[in-house]
Protein backbone atom coordinates (compact mmCIF):
# COMPACT_ATOMS: atom_id res chain seq x y z
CA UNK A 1 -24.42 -13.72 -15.93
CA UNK A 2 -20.81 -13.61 -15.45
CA UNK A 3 -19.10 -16.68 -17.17
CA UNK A 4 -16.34 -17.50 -14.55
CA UNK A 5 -15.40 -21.40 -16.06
CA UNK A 6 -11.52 -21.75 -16.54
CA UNK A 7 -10.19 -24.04 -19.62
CA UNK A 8 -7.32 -25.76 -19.74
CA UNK A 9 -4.46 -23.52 -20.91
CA UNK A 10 -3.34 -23.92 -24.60
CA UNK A 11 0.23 -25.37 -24.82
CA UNK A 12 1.97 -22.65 -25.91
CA UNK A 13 3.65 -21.01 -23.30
CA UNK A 14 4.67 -17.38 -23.38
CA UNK A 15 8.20 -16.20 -21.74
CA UNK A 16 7.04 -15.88 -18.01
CA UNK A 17 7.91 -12.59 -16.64
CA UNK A 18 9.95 -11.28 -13.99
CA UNK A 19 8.96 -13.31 -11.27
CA UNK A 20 10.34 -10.55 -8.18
CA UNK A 21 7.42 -9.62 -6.27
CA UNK A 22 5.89 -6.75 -4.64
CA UNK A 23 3.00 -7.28 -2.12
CA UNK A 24 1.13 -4.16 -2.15
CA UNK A 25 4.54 -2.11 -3.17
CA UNK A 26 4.66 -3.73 -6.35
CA UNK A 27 1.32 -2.04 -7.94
CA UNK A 28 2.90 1.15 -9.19
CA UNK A 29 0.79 2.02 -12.59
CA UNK A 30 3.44 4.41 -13.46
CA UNK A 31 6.20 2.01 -13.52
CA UNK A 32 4.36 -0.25 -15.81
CA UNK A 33 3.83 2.62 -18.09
CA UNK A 34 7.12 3.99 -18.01
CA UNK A 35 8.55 0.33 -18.70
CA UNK A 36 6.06 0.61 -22.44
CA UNK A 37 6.87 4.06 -22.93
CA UNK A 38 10.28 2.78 -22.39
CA UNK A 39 10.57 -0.57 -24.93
CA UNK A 40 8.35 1.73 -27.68
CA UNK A 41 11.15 4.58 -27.77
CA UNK A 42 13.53 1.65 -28.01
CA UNK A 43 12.00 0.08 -30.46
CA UNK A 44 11.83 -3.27 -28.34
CA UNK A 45 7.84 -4.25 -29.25
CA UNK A 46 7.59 -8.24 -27.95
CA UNK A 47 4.21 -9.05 -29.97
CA UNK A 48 2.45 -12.42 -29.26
CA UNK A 49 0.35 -14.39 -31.81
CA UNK A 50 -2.70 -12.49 -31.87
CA UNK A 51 -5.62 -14.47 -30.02
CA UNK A 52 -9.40 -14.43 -31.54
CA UNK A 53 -11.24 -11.23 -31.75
CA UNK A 54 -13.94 -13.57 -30.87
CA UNK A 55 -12.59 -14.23 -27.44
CA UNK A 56 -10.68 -11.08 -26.27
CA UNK A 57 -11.72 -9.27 -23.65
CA UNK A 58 -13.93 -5.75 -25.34
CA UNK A 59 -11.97 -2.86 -25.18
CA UNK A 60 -12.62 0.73 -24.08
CA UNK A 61 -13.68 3.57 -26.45
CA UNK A 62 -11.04 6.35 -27.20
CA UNK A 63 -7.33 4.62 -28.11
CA UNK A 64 -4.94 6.08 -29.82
CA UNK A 65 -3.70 4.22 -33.27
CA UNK A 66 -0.38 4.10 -31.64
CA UNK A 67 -0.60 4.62 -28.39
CA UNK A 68 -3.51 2.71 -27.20
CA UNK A 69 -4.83 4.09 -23.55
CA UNK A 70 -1.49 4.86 -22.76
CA UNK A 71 -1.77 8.72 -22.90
CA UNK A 72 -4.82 8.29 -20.85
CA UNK A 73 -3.75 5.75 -18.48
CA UNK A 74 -0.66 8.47 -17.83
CA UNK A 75 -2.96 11.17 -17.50
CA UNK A 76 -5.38 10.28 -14.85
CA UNK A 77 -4.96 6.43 -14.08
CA UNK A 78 -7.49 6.61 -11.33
CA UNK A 79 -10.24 8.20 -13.67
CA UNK A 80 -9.25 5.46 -16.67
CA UNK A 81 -9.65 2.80 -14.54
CA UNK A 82 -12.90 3.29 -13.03
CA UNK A 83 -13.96 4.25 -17.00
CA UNK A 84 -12.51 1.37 -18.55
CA UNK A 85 -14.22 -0.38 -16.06
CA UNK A 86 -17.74 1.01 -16.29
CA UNK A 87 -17.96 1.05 -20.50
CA UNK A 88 -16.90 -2.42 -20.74
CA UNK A 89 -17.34 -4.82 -17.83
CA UNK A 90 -15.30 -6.20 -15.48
CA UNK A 91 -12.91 -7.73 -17.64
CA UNK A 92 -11.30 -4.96 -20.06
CA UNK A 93 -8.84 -5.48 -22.52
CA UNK A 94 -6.29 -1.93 -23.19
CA UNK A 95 -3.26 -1.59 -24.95
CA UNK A 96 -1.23 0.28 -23.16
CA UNK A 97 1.76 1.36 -26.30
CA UNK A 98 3.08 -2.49 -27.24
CA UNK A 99 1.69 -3.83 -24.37
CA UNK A 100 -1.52 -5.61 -23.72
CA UNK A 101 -3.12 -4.92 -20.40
CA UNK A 102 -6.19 -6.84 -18.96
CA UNK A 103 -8.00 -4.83 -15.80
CA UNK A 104 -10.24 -7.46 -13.70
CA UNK A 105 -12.52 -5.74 -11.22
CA UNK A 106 -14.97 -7.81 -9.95
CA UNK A 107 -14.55 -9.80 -6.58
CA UNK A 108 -15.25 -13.02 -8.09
CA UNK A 109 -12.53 -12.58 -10.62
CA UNK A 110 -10.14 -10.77 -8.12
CA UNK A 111 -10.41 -14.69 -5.50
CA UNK A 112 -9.65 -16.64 -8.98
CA UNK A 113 -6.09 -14.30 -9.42
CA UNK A 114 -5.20 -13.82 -6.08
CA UNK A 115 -6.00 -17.24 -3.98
CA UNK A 116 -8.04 -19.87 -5.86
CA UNK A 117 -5.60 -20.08 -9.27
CA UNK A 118 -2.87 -18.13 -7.57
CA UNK A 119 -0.04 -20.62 -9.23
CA UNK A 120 -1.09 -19.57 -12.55
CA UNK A 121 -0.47 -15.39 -12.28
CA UNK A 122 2.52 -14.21 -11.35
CA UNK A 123 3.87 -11.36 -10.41
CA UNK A 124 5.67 -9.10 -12.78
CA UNK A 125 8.04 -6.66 -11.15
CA UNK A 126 7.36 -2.95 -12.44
CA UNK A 127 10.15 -0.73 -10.84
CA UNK A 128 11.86 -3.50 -9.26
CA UNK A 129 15.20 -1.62 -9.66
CA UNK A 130 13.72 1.31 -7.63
CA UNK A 131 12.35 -0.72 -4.88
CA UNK A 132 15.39 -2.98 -4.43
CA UNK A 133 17.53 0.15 -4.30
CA UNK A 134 16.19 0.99 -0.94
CA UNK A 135 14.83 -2.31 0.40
CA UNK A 136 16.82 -4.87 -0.86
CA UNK A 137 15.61 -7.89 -0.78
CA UNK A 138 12.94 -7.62 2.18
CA UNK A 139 9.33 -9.05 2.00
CA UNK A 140 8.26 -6.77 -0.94
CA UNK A 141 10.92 -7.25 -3.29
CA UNK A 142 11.51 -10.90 -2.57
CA UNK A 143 10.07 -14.03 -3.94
CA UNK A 144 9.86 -17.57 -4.68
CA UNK A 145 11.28 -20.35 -1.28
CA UNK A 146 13.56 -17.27 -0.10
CA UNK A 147 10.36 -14.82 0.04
CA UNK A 148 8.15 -17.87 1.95
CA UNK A 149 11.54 -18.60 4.33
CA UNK A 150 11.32 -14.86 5.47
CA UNK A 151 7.86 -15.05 5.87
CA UNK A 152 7.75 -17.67 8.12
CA UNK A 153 10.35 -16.11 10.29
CA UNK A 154 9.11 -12.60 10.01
CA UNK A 155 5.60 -14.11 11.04
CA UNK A 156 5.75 -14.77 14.89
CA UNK A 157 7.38 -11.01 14.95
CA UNK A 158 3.83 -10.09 14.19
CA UNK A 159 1.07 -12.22 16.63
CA UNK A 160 -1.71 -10.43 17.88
CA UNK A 161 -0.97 -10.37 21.42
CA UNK A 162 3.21 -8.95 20.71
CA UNK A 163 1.55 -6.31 18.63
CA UNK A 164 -1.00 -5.32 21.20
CA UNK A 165 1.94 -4.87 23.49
CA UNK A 166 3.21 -2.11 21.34
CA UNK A 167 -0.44 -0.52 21.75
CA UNK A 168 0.91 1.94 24.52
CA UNK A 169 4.06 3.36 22.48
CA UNK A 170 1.37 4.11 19.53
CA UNK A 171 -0.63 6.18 21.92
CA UNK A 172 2.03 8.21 23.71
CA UNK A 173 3.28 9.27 20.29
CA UNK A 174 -0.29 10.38 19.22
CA UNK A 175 -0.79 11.80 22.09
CA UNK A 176 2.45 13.65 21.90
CA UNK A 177 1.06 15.13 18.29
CA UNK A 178 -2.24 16.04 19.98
CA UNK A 179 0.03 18.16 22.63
CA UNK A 180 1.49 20.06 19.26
CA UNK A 181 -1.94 20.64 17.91
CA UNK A 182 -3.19 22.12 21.23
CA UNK A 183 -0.91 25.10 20.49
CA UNK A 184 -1.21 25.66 17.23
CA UNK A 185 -3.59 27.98 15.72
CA UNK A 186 -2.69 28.59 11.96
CA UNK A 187 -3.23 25.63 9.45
CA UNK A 188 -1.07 22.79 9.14
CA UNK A 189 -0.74 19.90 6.52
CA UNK A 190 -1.95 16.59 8.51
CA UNK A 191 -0.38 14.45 5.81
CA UNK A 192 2.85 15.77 6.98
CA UNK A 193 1.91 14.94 10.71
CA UNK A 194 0.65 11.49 10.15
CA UNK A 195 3.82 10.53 8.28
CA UNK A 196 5.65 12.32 11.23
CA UNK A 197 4.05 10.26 13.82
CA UNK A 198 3.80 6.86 12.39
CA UNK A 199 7.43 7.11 11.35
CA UNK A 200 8.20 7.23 15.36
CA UNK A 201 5.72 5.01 16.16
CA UNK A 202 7.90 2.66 13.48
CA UNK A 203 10.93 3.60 14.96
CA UNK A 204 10.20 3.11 18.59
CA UNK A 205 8.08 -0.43 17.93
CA UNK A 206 10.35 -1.49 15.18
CA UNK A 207 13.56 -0.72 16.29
CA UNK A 208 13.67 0.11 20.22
CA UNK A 209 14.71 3.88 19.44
CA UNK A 210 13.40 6.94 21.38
CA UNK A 211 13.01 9.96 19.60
CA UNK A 212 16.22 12.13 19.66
CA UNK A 213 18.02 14.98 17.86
CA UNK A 214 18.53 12.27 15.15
CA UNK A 215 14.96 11.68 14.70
CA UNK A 216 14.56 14.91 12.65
CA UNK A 217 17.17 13.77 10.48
CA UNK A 218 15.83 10.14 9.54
CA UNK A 219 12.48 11.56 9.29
CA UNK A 220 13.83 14.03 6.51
CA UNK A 221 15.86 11.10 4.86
CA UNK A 222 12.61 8.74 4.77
CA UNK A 223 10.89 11.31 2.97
CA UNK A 224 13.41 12.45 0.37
CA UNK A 225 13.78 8.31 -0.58
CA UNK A 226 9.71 7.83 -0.51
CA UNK A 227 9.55 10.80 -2.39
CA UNK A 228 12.71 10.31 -4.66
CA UNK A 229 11.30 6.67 -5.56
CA UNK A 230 8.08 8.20 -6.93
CA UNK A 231 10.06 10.23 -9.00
CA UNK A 232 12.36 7.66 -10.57
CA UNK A 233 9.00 5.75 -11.06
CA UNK A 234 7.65 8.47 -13.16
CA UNK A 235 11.11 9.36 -15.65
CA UNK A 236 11.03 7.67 -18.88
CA UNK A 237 14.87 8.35 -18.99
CA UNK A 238 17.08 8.15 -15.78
CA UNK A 239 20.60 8.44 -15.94
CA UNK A 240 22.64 5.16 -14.27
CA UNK A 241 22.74 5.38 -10.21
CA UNK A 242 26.39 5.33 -10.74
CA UNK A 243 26.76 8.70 -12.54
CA UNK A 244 27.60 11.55 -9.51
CA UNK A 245 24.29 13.62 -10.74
CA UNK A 246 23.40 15.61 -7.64
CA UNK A 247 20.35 13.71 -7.69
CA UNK A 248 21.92 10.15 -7.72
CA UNK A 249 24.52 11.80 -4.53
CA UNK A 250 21.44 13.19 -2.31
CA UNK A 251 19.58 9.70 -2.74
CA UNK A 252 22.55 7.83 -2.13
CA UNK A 253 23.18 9.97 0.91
CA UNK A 254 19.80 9.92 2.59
CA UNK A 255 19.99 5.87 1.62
CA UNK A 256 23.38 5.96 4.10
CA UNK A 257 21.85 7.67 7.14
CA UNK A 258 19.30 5.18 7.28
CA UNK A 259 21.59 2.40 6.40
CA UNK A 260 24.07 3.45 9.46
CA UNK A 261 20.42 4.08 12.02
CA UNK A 262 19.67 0.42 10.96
CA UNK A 263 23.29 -1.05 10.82
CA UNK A 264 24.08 0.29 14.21
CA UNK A 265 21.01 -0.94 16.52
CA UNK A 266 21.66 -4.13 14.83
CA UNK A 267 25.19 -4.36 16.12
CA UNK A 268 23.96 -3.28 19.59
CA UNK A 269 21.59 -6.22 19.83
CA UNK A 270 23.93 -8.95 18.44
CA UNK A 271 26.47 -7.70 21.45
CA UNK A 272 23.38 -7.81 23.89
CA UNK A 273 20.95 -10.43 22.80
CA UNK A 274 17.47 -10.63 24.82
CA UNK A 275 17.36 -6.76 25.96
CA UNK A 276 15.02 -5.11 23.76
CA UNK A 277 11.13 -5.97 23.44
CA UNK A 278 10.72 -4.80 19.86
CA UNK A 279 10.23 -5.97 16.31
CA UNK A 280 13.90 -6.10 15.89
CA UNK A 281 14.36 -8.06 18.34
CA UNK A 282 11.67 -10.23 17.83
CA UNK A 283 13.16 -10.78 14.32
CA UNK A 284 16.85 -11.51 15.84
CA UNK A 285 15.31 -14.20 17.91
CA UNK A 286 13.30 -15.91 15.77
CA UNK A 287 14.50 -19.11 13.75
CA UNK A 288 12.91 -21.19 10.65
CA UNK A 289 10.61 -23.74 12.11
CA UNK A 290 11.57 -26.11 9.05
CA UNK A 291 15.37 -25.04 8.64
CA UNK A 292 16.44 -23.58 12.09
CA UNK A 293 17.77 -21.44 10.04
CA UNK A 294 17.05 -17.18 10.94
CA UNK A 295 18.56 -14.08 9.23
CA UNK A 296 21.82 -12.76 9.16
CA UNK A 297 22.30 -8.85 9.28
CA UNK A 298 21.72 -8.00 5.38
CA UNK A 299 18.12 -10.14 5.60
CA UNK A 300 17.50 -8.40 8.94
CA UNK A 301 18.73 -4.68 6.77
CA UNK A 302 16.68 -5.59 4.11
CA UNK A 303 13.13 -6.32 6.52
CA UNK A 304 13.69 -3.70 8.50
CA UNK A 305 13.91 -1.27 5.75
CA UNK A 306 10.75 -2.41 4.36
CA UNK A 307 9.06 -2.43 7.34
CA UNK A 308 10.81 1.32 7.93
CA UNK A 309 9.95 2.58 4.72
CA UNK A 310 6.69 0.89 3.49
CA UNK A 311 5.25 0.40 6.94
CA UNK A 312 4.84 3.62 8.10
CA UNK A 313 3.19 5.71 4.72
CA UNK A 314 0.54 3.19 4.14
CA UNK A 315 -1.04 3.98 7.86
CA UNK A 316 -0.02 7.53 7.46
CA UNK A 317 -1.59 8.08 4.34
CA UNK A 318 -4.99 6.05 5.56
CA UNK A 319 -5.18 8.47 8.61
CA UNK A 320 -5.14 11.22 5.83
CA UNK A 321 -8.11 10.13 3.95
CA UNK A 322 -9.58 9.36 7.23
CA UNK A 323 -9.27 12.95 8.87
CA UNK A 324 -10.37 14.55 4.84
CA UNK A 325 -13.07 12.47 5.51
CA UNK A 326 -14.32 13.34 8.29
CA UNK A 327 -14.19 17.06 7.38
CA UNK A 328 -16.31 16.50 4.72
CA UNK A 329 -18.70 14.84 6.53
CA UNK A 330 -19.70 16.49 10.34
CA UNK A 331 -22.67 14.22 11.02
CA UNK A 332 -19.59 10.90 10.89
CA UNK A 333 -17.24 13.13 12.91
CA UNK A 334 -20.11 13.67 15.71
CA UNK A 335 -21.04 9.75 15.88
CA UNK A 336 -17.41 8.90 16.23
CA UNK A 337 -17.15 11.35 18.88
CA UNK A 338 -20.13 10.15 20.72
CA UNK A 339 -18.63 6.52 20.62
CA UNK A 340 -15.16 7.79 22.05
CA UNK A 341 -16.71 10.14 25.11
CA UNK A 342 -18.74 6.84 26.20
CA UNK A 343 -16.24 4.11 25.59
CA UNK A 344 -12.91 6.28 26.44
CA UNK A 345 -14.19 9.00 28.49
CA UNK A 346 -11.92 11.03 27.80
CA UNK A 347 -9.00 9.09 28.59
CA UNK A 348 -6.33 8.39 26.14
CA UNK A 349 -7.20 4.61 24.48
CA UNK A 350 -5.20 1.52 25.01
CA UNK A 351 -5.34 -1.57 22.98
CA UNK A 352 -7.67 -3.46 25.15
CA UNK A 353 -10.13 -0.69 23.56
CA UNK A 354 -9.78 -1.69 20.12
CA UNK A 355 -12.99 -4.15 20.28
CA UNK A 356 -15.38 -1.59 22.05
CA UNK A 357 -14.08 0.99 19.46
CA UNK A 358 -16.44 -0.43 16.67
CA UNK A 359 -17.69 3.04 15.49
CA UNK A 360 -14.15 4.13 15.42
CA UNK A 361 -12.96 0.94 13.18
CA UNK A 362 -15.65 1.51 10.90
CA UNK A 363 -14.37 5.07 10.08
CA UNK A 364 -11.18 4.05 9.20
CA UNK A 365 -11.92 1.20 6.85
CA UNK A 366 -14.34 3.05 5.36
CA UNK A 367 -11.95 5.62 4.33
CA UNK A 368 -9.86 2.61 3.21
CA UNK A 369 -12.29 1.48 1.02
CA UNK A 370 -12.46 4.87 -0.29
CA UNK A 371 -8.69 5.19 -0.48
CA UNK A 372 -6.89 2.12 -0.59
CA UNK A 373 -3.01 2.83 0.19
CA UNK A 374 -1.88 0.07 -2.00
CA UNK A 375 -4.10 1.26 -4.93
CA UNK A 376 -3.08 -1.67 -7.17
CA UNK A 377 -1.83 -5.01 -7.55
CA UNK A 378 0.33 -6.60 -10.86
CA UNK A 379 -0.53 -10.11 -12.33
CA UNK A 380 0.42 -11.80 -15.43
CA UNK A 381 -1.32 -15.41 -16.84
CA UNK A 382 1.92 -17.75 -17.18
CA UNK A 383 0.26 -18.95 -20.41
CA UNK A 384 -3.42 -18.49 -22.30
CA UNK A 385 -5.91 -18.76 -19.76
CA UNK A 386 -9.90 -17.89 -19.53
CA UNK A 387 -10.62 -15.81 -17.13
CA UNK A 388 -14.42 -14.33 -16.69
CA UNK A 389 -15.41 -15.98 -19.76
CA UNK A 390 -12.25 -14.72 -22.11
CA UNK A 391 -9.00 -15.79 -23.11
CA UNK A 392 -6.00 -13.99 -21.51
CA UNK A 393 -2.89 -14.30 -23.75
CA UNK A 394 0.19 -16.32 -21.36
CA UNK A 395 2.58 -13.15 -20.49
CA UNK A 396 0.21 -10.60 -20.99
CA UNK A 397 -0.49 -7.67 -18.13
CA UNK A 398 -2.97 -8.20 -15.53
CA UNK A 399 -4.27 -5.11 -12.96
CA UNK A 400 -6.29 -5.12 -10.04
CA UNK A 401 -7.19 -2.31 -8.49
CA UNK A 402 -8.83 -2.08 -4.97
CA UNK A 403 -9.35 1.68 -6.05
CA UNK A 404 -11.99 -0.07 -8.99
CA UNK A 405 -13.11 -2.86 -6.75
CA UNK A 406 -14.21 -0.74 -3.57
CA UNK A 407 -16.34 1.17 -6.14
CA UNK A 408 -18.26 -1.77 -8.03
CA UNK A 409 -21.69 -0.73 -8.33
CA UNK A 410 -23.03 -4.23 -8.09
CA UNK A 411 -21.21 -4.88 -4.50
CA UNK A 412 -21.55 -1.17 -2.93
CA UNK A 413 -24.57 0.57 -3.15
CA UNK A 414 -23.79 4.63 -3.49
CA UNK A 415 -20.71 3.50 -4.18
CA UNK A 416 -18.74 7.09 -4.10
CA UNK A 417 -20.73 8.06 -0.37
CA UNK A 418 -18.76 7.61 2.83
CA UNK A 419 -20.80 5.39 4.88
CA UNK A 420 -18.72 3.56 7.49
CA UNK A 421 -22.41 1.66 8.22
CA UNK A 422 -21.11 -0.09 5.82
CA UNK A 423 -19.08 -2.15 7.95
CA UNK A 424 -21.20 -2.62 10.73
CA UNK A 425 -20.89 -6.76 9.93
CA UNK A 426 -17.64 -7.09 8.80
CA UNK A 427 -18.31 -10.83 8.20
CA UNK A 428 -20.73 -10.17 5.31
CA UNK A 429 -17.88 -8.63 3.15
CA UNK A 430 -16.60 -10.09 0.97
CA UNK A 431 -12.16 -10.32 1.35
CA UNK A 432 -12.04 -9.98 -2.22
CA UNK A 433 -14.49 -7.36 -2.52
CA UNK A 434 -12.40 -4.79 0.06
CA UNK A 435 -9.27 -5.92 0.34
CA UNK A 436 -6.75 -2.38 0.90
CA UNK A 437 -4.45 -5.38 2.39
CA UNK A 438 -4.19 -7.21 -0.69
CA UNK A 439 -5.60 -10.69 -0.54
CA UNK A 440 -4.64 -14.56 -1.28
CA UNK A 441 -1.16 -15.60 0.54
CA UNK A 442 0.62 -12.91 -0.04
CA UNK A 443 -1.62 -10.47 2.14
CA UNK A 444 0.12 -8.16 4.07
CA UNK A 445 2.14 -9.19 6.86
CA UNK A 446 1.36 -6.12 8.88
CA UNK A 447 -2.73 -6.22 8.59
CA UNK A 448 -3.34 -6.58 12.42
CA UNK A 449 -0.13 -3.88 13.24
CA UNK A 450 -2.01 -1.17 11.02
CA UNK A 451 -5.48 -1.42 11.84
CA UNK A 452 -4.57 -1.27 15.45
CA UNK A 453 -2.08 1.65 14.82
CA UNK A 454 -4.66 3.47 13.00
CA UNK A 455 -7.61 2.93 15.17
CA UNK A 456 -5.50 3.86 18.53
CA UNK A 457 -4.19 7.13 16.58
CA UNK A 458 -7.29 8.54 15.62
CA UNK A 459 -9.09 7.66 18.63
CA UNK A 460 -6.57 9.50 20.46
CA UNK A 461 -6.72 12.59 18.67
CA UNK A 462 -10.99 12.58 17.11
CA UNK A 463 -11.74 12.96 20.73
CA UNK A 464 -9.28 16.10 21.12
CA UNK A 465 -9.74 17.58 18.06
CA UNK A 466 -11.75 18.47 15.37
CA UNK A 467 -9.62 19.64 11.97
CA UNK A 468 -11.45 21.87 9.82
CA UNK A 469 -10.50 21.59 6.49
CA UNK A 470 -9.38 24.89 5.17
CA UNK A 471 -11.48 26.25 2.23
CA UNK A 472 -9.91 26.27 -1.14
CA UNK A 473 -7.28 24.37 -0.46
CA UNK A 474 -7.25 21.55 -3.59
CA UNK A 475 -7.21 17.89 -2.14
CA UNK A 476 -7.26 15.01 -4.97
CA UNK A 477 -5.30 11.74 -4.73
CA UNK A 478 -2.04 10.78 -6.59
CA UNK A 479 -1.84 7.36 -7.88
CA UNK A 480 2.23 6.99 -7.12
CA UNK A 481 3.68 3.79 -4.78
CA UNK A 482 0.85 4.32 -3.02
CA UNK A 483 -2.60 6.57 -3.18
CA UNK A 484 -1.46 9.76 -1.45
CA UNK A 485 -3.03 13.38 -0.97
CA UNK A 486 -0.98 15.13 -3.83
CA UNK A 487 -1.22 18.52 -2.15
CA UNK A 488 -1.47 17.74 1.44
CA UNK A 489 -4.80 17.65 3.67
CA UNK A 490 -4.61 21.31 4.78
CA UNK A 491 -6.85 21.84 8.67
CA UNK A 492 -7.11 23.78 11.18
CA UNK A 493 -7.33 22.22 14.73
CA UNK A 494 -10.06 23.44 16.92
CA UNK A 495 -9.63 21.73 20.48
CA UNK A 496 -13.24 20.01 21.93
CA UNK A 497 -14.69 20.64 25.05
């Protein structure tokens, strides 16, 4: 049996780490190993005094005298993981070059961290630089009383019945893709599409803007900085921001066009308060409960770039898996279209469907569970702890991965099949057990906003379309920012009867 007890900590305390944190954002595995690559070319090796051999965690088979896992980790992160996992148990001790690295994976373990001991792991910030680069200081960067402030005025922006209001806007843009596809005959990369139409639902719910010429133009400057941020998080070497590279220019130009989009609606609501019915406004309108206080226009910059930026690929990315999915897998695709020809009939859906649509939800968290956006989440014990039985040294590296978790062979049986049955009593799951929204009190703010987006978006289009995944085409996830088809999810459409 699984010894969960906790001791009291010893009283040496380790220097805490970075305390900026991330949300989902912040789980990067690349950044972390970048950061040790980093310090071991330096020479920069922070060693604590060792703890027992008798109560460490067991490590996995195959480390380098040097290295540790690192060369692995690098390699294939989402293939380490789930073998770390599976040789050792569900506490797993790696070094990862100077660094020691714990990976927790079961459940159990997973409510300790993230809600029932949550004061005692922090957050470490791997690629914080990046991040704050593009977002500022929003929601996923921020932390500490300024990170719960924005929270509790960001919160209201996001009620049930203000984002089931936005409900209609997510169809007509999905239905507005659907029109493409109807023309088309050669194949097309549905990645690309999904990023393309949750970035306007994003714009139009987030910000009040119809698409336009300029829509082209922010789309292409949201993916050059998503893109250009997984790049800086892989580099072991980057040259400053401030050096005129033609790198460090394009980034800092793409970073402008949004900045001016953003900066410029915001002006136009401050002259016209109470005209606009979207998340921006919502935001502009809302005070501090406790302070009265709300946010001036480089808070509101900083949220709405978040929300711009990480908002929209997480739901895009989802849809991905969930349309791969489906490919693979005819006999799903035909009970999800049997569940939208009796509860839609054919007619686009609305919000007021999402409840009927139970099939339809089970789909898409299934292919969540499968492929978690936010692959993995950053801890580190603020001094020795136990945790499952073994002592974690204070300032050490914690992971948990929802990519490890949603495959635990003592929680789901088959654990690699796609069985949205699965879900058919969403009560009986465990939070910690599937938790692609992260978990505790930092779980995502925009839960209820995504699982309606994504449930109204492939209803709309599963009972249009089926996509036929074109043969040979190679389709394996990347473990960047987030869990991402690394060459695209390449179908054809075939329009339904």
């Amino acid at each position: 049996m699984m010894n969960t007890t906790t001791t009291t900590p010893r009283r040496r305390e380790a220097p805490v780490p970075d305390r900026i944190e991330l949300d989902g954002a912040e789980g990067a595995f690349r950044p972390f190993l970048v950061e040790s690559l980093r310090d071991a070319l330096g020479g920069v090796i922070h060693r604590e005094p060792a703890i027992p051999r008798s109560r460490r965690a067991p490590e996995p088979s195959g480390a380098d005298p040097l290295l540790g896992h690192l060369r692995e980790g690098v390699g294939d992160p989402l293939t380490a993981f789930l073998r770390w996992r599976a040789e050792v148990g569900d506490v797993a001790r790696m070094r990862l070059g100077p660094t020691v690295v714990h990976l927790v994976s079961h459940p159990d373990l997973v409510r300790e961290v993230l809600k029932d001991r949550h004061r005692e792991f922090v957050k470490p910030l791997y690629g914080r630089k990046n991040l704050a680069k593009i977002l500022g200081n929003g929601l996923l960067v921020s932390e500490g009383d300024f990170w719960l402030r924005q929270r509790r005025i960001a919160q209201p922006a996001f009620h049930k019945k203000r984002i089931d209001a936005f409900g209609a806007r997510m169809v007509i843009a999905a239905e507005a893709l659907g029109d493409e596809w109807a023309s088309r005959d050669a194949p097309f990369d549905v990645a690309r599409d999904m990023m393309r139409v949750t970035l306007r639902i994003v714009q139009e719910t987030l910000l009040g803007a119809e698409p336009t010429q300029d829509s082209d133009r922010i789309f292409d400057s949201v993916s050059y900085l998503i893109a250009a941020m997984n790049q800086r998080f892989r580099r072991v070497i980057a040259p400053p921001e401030s050096w005129p590279t033609p790198a460090n220019l394009r980034f800092a130009r793409h970073r402008e066009v949004l900045d001016e989009t953003v900066a410029s609606i915001i002006r136009q609501r401050r002259a016209r308060p109470g005209e606009g019915d979207d998340l921006l406004s919502m935001l502009l309108e809302t005070v501090d409960e406790e302070t009265g206080e709300s946010m001036d226009d480089r808070q509101l910059r900083d949220e709405v770039m978040t929300i711009f930026l990480a908002g929209h690929e997480t739901t895009a990315n989802a849809l991905s898996w969930t349309f791969y999915l489906l490919g693979k897998h005819p006999e799903v695709a035909r009970r999800l279209r049997e569940e939208l020809r009796a509860v839609l009939g054919g007619r686009p859906p609305t919000a007021d469907d999402y409840r009927a649509l139970e099939y339809t939800r089970m789909v898409f968290s299934e292919a969540m569970r499968l492929y978690p956006p936010a692959w993995i989440l950053a801890r580190a014990p603020r001094v020795d702890t136990e945790l499952g039985g073994y002592l974690l040294e204070g300032g050490s590296r914690m992971f948990i991965s929802p990519w490890v978790v949603h495959r635990h062979p003592d929680v789901w049986p088959d654990p690699e099949g796609f069985d949205p049955e699965r879900f058919r009593d969403p009560k009986a799951i465990d939070p910690f057990a599937f938790f692609p929204f992260g978990g505790g009190r930092r779980m995502c703010i925009g839960q209820g906003f995504a699982m309606l987006e994504g449930v109204l978006i492939l209803a709309s289009l599963a009972q249009r379309f089926h996509l036929e995944l074109v043969p040979g085409h190679p389709v394996a996830p990347e473990a960047m920012v987030t869990l991402r088809p690394k060459h695209g999810v390449r179908v054809v459409a075939r329009k339904l009867a």
